[in-house]
Protein backbone atom coordinates (compact mmCIF):
# COMPACT_ATOMS: atom_id res chain seq x y z
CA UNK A 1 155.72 103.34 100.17
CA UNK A 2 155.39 102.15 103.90
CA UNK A 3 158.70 102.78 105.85
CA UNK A 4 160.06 100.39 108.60
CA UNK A 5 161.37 101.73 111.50
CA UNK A 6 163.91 99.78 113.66
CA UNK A 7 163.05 99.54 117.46
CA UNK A 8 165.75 101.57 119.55
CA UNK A 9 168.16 98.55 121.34
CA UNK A 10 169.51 98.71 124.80
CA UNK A 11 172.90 97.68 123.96
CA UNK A 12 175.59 97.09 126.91
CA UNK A 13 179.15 98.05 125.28
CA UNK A 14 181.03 96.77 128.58
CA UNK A 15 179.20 93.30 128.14
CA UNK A 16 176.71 91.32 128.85
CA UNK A 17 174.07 92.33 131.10
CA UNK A 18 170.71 94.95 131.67
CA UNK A 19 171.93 98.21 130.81
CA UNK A 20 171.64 101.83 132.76
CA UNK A 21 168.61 102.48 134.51
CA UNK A 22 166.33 104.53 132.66
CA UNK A 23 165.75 108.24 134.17
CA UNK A 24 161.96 107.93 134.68
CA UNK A 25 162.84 104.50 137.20
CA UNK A 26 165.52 106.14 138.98
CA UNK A 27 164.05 106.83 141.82
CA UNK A 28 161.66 104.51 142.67
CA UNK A 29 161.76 100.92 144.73
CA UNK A 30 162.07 97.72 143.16
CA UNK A 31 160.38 95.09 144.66
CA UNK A 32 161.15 91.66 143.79
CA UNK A 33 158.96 89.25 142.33
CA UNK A 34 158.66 86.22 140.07
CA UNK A 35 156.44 85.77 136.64
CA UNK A 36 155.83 82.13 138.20
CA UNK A 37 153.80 83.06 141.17
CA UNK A 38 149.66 83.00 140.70
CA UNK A 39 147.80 86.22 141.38
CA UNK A 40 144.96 85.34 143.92
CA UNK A 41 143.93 88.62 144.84
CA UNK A 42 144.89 92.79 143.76
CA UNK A 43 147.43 93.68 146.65
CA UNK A 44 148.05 92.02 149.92
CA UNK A 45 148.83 94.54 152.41
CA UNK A 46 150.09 92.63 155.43
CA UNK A 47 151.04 89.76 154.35
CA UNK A 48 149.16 87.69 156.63
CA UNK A 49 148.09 83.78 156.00
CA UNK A 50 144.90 82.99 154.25
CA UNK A 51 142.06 81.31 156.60
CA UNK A 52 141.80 78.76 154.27
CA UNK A 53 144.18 75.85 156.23
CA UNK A 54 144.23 73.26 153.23
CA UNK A 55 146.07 75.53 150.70
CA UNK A 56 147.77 77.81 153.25
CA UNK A 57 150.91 78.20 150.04
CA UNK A 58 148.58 78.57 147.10
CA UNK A 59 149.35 82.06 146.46
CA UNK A 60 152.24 82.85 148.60
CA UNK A 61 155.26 85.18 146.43
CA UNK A 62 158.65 82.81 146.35
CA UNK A 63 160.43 86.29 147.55
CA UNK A 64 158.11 86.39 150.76
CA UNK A 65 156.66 89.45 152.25
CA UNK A 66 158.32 92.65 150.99
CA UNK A 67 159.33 95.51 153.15
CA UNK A 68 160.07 98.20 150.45
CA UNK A 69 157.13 100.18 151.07
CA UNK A 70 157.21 99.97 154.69
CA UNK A 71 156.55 103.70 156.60
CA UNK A 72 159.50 105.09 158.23
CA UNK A 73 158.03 108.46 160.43
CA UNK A 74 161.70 110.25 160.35
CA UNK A 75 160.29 113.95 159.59
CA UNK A 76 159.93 114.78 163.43
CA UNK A 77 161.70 112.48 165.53
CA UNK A 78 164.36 110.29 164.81
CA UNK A 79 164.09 107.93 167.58
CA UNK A 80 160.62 106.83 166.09
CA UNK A 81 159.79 104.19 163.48
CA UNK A 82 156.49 102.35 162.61
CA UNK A 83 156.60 98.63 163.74
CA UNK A 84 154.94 96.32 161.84
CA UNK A 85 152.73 94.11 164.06
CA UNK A 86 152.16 91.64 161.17
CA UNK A 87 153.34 88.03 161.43
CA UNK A 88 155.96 86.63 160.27
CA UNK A 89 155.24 84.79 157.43
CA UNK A 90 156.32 81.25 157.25
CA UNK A 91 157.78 78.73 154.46
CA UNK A 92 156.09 76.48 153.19
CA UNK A 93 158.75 74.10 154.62
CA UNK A 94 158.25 75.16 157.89
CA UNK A 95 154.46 74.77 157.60
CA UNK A 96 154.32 70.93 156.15
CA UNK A 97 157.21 70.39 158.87
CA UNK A 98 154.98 71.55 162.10
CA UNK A 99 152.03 70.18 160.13
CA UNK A 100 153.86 66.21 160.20
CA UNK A 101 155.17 66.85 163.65
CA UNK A 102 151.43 66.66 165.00
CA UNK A 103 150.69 63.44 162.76
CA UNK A 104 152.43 61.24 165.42
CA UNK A 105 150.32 62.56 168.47
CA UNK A 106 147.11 62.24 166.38
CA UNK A 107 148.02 58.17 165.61
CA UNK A 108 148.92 57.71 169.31
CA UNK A 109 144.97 59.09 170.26
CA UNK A 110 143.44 56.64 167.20
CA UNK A 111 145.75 53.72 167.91
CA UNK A 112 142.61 51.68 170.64
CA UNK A 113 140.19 52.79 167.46
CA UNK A 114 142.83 51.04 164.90
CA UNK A 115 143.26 48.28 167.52
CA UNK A 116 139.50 47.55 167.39
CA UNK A 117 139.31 47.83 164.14
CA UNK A 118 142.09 45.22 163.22
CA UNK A 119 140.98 42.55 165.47
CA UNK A 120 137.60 42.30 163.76
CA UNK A 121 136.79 39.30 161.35
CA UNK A 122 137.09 40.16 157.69
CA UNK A 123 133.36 38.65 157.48
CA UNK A 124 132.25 41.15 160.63
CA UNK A 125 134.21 44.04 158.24
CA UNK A 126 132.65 43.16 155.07
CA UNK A 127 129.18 42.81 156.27
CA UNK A 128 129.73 46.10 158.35
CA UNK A 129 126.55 48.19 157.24
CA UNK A 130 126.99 51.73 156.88
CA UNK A 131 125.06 53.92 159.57
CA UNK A 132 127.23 51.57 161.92
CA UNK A 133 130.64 53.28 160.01
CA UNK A 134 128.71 56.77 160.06
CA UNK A 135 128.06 56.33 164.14
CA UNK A 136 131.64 55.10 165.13
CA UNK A 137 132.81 58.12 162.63
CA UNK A 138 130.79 60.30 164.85
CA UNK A 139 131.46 58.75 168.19
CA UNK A 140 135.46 59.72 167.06
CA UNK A 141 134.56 63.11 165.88
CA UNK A 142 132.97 64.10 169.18
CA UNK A 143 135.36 62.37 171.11
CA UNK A 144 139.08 64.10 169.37
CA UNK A 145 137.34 67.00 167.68
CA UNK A 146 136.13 69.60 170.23
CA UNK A 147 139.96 69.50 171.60
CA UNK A 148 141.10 71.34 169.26
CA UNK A 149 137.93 74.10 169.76
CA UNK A 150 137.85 74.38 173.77
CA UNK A 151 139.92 77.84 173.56
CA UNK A 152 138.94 79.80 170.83
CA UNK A 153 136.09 81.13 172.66
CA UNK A 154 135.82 85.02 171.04
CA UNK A 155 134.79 87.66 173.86
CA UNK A 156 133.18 90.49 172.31
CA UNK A 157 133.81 93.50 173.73
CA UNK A 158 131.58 95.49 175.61
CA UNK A 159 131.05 98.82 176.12
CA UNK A 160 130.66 100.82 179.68
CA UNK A 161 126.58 101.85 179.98
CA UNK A 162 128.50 105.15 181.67
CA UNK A 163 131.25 106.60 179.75
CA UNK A 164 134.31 106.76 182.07
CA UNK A 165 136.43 109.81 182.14
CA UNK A 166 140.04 110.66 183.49
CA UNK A 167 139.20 112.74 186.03
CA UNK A 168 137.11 110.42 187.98
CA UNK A 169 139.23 108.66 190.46
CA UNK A 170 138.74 104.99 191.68
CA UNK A 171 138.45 104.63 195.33
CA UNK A 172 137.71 101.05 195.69
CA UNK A 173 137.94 97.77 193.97
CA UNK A 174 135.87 94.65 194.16
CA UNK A 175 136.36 91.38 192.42
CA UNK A 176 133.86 88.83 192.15
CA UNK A 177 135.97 85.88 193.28
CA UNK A 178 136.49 87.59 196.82
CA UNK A 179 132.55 88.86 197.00
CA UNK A 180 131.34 85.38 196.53
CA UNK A 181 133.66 84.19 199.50
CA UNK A 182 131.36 86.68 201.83
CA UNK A 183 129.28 85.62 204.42
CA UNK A 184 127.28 87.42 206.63
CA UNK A 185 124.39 85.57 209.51
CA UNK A 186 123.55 88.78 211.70
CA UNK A 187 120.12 89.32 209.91
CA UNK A 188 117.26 89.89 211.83
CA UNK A 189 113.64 88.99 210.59
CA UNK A 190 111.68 91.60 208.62
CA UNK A 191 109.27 93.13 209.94
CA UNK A 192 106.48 94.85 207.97
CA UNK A 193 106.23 99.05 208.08
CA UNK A 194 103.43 99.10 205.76
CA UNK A 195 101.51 97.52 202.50
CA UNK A 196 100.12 99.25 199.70
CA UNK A 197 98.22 98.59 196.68
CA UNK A 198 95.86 96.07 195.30
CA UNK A 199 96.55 92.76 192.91
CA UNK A 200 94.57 90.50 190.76
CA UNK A 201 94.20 87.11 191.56
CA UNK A 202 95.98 84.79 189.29
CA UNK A 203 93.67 82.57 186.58
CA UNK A 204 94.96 79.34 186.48
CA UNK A 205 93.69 78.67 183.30
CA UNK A 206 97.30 80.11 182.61
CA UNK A 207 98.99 76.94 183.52
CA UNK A 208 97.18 75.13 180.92
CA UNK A 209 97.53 77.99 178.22
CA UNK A 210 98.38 76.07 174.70
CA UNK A 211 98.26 78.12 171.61
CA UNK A 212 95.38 78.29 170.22
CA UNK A 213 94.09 79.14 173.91
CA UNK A 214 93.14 82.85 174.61
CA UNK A 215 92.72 83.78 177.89
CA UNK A 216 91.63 87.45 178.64
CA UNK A 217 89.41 88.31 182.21
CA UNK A 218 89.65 91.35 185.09
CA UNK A 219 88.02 90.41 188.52
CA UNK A 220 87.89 91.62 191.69
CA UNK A 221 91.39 92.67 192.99
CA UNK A 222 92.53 91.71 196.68
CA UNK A 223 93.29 95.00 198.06
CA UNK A 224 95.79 95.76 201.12
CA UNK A 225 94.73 98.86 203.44
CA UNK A 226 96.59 101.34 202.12
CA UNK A 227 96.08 102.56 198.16
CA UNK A 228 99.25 102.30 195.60
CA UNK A 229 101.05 105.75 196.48
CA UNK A 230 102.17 106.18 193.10
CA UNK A 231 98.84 106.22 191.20
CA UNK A 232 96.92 109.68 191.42
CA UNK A 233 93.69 111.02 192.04
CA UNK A 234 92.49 111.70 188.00
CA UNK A 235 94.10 108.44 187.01
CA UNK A 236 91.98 105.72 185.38
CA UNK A 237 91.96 102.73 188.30
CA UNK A 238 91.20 100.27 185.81
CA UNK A 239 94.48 100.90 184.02
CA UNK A 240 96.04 100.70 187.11
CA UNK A 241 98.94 97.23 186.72
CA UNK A 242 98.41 94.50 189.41
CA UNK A 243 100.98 95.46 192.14
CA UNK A 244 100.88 95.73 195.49
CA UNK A 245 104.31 97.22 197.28
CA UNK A 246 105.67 95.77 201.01
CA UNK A 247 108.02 98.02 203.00
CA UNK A 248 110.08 95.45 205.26
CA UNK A 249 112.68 96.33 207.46
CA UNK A 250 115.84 94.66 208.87
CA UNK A 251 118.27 95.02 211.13
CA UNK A 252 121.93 94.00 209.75
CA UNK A 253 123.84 93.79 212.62
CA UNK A 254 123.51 96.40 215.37
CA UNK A 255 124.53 99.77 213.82
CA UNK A 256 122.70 99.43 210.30
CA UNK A 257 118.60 100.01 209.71
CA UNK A 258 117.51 98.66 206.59
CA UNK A 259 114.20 99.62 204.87
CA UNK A 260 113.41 97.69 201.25
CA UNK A 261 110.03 98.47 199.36
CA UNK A 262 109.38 94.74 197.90
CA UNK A 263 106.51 93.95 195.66
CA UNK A 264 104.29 91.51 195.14
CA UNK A 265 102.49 90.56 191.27
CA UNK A 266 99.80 88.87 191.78
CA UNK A 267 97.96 86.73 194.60
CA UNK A 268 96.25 82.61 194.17
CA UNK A 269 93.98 81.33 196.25
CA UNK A 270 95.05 77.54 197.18
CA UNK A 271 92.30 74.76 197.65
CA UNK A 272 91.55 75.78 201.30
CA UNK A 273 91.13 79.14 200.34
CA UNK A 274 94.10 80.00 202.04
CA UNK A 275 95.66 83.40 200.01
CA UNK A 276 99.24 82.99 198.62
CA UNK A 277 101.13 85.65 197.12
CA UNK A 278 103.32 85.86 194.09
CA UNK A 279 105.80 87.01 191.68
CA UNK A 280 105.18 86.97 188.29
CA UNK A 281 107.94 87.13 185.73
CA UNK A 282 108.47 86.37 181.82
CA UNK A 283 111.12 85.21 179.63
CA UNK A 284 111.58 86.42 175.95
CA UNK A 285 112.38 83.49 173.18
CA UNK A 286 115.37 85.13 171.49
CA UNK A 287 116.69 83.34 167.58
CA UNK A 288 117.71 80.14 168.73
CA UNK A 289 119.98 80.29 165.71
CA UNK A 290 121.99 83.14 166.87
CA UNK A 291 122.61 82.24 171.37
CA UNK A 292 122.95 78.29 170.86
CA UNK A 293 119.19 77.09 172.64
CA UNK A 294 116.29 75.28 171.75
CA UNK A 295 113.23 76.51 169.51
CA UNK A 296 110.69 76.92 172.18
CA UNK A 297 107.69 75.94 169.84
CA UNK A 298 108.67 72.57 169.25
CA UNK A 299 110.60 71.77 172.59
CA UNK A 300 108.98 73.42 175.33
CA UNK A 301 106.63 70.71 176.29
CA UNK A 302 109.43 67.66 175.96
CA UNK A 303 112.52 69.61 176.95
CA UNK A 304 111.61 72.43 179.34
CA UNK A 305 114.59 71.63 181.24
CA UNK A 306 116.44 72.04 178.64
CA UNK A 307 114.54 75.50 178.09
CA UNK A 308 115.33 76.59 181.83
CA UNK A 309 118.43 75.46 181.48
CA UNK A 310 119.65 77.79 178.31
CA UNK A 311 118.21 80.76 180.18
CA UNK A 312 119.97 80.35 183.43
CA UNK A 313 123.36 80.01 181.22
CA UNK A 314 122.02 83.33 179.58
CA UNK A 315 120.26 85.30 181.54
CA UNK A 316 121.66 84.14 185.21
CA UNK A 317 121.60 87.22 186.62
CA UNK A 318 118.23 88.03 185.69
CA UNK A 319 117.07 84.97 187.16
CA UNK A 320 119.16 85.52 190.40
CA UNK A 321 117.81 88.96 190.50
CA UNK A 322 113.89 87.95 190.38
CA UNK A 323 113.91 85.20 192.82
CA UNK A 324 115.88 87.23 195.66
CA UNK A 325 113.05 89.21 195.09
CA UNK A 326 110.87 87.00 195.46
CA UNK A 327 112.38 86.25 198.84
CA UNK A 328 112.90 89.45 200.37
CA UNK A 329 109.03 90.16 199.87
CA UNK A 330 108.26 86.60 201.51
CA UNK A 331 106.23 85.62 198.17
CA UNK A 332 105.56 82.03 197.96
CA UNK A 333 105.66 81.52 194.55
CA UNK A 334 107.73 82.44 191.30
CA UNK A 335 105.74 82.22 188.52
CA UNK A 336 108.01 82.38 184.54
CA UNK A 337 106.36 82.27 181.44
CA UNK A 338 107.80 81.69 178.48
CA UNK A 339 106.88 84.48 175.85
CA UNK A 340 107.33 84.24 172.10
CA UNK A 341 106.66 86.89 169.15
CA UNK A 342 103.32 86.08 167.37
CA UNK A 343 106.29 86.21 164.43
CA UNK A 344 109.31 86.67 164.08
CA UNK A 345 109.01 90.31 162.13
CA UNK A 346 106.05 91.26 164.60
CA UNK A 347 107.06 92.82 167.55
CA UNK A 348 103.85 94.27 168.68
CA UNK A 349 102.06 90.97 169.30
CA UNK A 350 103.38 88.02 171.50
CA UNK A 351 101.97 85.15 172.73
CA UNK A 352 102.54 82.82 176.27
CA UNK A 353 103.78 79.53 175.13
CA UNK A 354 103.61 78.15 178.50
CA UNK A 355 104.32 79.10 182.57
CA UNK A 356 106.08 77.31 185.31
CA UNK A 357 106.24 77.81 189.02
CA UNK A 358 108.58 77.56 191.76
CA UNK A 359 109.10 78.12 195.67
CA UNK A 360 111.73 80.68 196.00
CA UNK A 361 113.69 79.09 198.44
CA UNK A 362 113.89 75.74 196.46
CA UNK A 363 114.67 77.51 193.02
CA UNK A 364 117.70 79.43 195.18
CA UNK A 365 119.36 76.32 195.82
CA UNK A 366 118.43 75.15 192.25
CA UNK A 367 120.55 77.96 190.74
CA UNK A 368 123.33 78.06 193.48
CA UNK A 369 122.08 81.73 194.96
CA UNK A 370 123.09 82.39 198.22
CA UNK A 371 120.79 84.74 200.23
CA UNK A 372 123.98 84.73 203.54
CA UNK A 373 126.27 85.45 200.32
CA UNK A 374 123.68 88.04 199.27
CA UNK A 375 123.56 90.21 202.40
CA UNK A 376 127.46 89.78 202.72
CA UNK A 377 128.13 91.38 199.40
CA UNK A 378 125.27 94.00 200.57
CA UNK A 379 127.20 94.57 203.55
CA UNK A 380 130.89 94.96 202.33
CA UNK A 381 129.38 97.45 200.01
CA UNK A 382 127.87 99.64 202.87
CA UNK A 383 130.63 99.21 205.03
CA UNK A 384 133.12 100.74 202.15
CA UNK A 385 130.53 103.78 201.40
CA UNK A 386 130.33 104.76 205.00
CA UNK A 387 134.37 105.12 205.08
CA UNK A 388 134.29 107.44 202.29
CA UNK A 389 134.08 111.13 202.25
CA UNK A 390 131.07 113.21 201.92
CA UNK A 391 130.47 113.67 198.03
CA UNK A 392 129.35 112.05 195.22
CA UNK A 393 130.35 108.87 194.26
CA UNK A 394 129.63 106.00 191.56
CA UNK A 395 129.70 102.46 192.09
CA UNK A 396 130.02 100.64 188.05
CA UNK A 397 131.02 97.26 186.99
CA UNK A 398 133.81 96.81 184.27
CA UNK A 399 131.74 95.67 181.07
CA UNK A 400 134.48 93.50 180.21
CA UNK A 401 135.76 91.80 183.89
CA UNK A 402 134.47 90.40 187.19
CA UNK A 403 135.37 94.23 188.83
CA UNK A 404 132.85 96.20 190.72
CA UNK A 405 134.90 99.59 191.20
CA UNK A 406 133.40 102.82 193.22
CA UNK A 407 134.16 106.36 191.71
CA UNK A 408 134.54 109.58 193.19
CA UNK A 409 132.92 111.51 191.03
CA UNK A 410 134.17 116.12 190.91
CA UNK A 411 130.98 118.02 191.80
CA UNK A 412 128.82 119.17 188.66
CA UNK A 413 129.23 114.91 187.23
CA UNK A 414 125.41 114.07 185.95
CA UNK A 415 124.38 117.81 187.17
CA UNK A 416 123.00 118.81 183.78
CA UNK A 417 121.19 115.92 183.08
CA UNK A 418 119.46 116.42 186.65
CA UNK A 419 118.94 120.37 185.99
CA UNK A 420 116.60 118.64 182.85
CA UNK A 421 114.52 116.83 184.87
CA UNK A 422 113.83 119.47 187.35
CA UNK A 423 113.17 121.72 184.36
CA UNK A 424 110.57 119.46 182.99
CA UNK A 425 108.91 118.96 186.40
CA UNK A 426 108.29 122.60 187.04
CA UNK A 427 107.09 122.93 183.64
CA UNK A 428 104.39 120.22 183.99
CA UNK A 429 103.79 121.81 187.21
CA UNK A 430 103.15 124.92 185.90
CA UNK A 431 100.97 123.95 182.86
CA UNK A 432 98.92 121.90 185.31
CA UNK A 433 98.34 125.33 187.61
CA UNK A 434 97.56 127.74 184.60
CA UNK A 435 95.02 124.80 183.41
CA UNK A 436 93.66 124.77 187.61
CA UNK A 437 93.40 128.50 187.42
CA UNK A 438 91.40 128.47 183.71
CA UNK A 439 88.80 126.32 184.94
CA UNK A 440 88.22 128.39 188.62
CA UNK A 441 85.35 130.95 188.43
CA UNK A 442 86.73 133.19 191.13
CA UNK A 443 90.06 133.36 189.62
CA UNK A 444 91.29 136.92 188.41
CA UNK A 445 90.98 137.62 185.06
């Protein structure tokens, strides 16, 4: 016969009420909480809001944030507690409130839209055609929306391309608000030491290159006195890249020599036959998706401006860097083209979409460069290196602000890297000598 057994029955003899706590919850931390509140995710750690701003109260606990389990670091110091960094989390009154104080402001900015709108007709109203309610919605949402979006600009940070340790010491500081204040005149003309190599002359059938165009030709080269000093003896010459190198010196001021090995790309022949050198750079089409531009495929031939444009916000220094080249070596041309992938997975086959030229001096002032700014900056910078010691020294630029600072580096910085390369050398040197010696009949044996 089946046998009931009665359930055992907290009872509270001293009246009503929960009884004693059992033995095995003793011990542990309660943390209040309420069978009413909706579960919207396993645990929340922190506390924090939710990103979604509509429903900012859909799952918060009516008991708030607890702090029960909070981490108190007693064992070894006393005088030492975690803080919790986490914001404060707000009631849902206090949300709605700040959220209707702003209502007010926002009325005040659409009252001349509501004022238009009232003092039409009801017949102008009624017989109001939709794109014409879709463009004033649009005219409002650019004009009041991006105020709420100028200052949430994220700045990724960026590491140092030279890993910065303690012991190096910082001798100097520059800021790029005080090195674009600089000004220097006392440049003398360059003068030309010596020219060397030999360059191709440019095909114009470049400037009309469309896509389906394939241009591909070596001719003669125009070839200075003096051979490229890099290329050696058992090298092919026909592999050789078109470059041709100008050592120009100037005088800055009366106590400093300076010698600059410039280079030239290429060289065009105008319609007098009169020879013009020049520089010859490219720019890479990176996801428009991803930095905010144009496609270049369907806009480079209607908006190259706006092309030019993107690239100078991007890559200004790049820009700034080619066409002060371009100066210094007294080129009078800057060729860009504009280079795509063949596709997007390929990245062993490009194509040129398209080229564009410029006169250095006139694309200087087009991008606000400076060449008097240019050899100030060059000239605070040699003025602080000649006050230093003798020793080794590092001049970086913060990743992450407008700071050029100059190191002073203990001796042995970078020496292992250099010890390498001088290994390598004599190794290649040696390999070519044992090879020299295999091949000479009179050699011992």
């Amino acid at each position: 016969m089946a046998k009931f057994q009665a359930p055992v029955i907290q009872d509270n003899p001293t009246g009503w009420g929960p009884c004693a706590i059992p033995e095995k919850f003793r011990d542990m931390p309660y943390q209040p909480f309420s069978k009413g509140d909706r579960l919207g995710k396993v645990s929340d750690w922190t506390g924090a809001t939710y990103q979604d701003k509509r429903y900012p109260n859909r799952y918060t606990s009516q008991f708030g944030g607890g702090s029960v389990y909070a981490y108190f670091h007693e064992e070894n110091e006393t005088t030492f507690q975690l803080v919790d960094t986490a914001k404060t989390q707000k009631t849902a009154y206090q949300k709605n409130r700040m959220r209707f104080a702003q209502v007010p402001q926002v009325r005040t900015q659409t009252a001349p839209f509501d004022r238009e709108s009232r003092a039409a007709t009801p017949s102008a109203v009624s017989t109001e055609e939709p794109p014409d309610r879709m463009r004033l919605q649009k005219k409002f949402q650019k004009q009041f929306g991006v105020r709420q979006k100028w200052d949430q600009k994220s700045q990724k940070p960026r590491d140092s391309s030279v890993e910065v340790r303690s012991d190096w010491e910082v001798k100097e500081e520059m800021d790029f608000p005080r090195l674009m204040k600089m000004r220097y005149m006392e440049v003398s003309d360059p003068v030309d030491i010596e020219c060397c190599g030999a360059l191709e002359y440019y095909d114009k059938a470049f400037d009309r290159r469309h896509l389906c165009v394939g241009v591909s030709q070596r001719g003669e080269r125009y070839k200075f006195p003096n051979p490229n000093p890099f290329v050696e003896e058992d090298m092919d010459k026909s592999e050789v890249a078109s470059v041709a190198y100008r050592y120009r010196h100037w005088k800055l001021g009366d106590d400093i020599d300076l010698i600059v090995r410039c280079e030239h790309d290429g060289v065009m022949t105008g319609a007098n036959g009169e020879v013009s050198f020049i520089n010859i750079k490219t720019l890479n089409e990176w996801d428009s998706r991803y930095c905010n531009g144009v496609d270049w495929r369907q806009k480079l031939d209607s908006q190259r401006g706006a092309v030019l444009a993107t690239e100078l916000k991007n890559n200004s220094y790049k820009l700034a860097r080619w066409t002060c080249c371009a100066m210094l070596a007294g080129s009078e041309y800057l060729k860009l083209g504009y280079v795509s992938r063949y596709h997007l997975k390929d990245s062993a086959r490009h194509v040129i979409l398209g080229t564009q030229h410029f006169k250095p001096n006139e694309f200087a002032s087009q991008i606000n460069l400076s060449m008097e700014n240019a050899w100030g900056i060059l000239r605070c910078v040699v003025d602080i290196c000649r006050k230093l010691d003798e020793g080794k020294y590092l001049i970086l630029k913060d990743p992450n602000k407008q700071v050029i600072r100059v190191y002073s580096l203990p001796d042995g910085t970078f020496s292992s890297d250099e010890e390498e390369e001088e290994e390598e050398d004599e190794e290649d040197v040696e390999e070519e000598e044992e090879g020299t010696a295999g091949l000479n009949p009179d050699s011992a044996v």
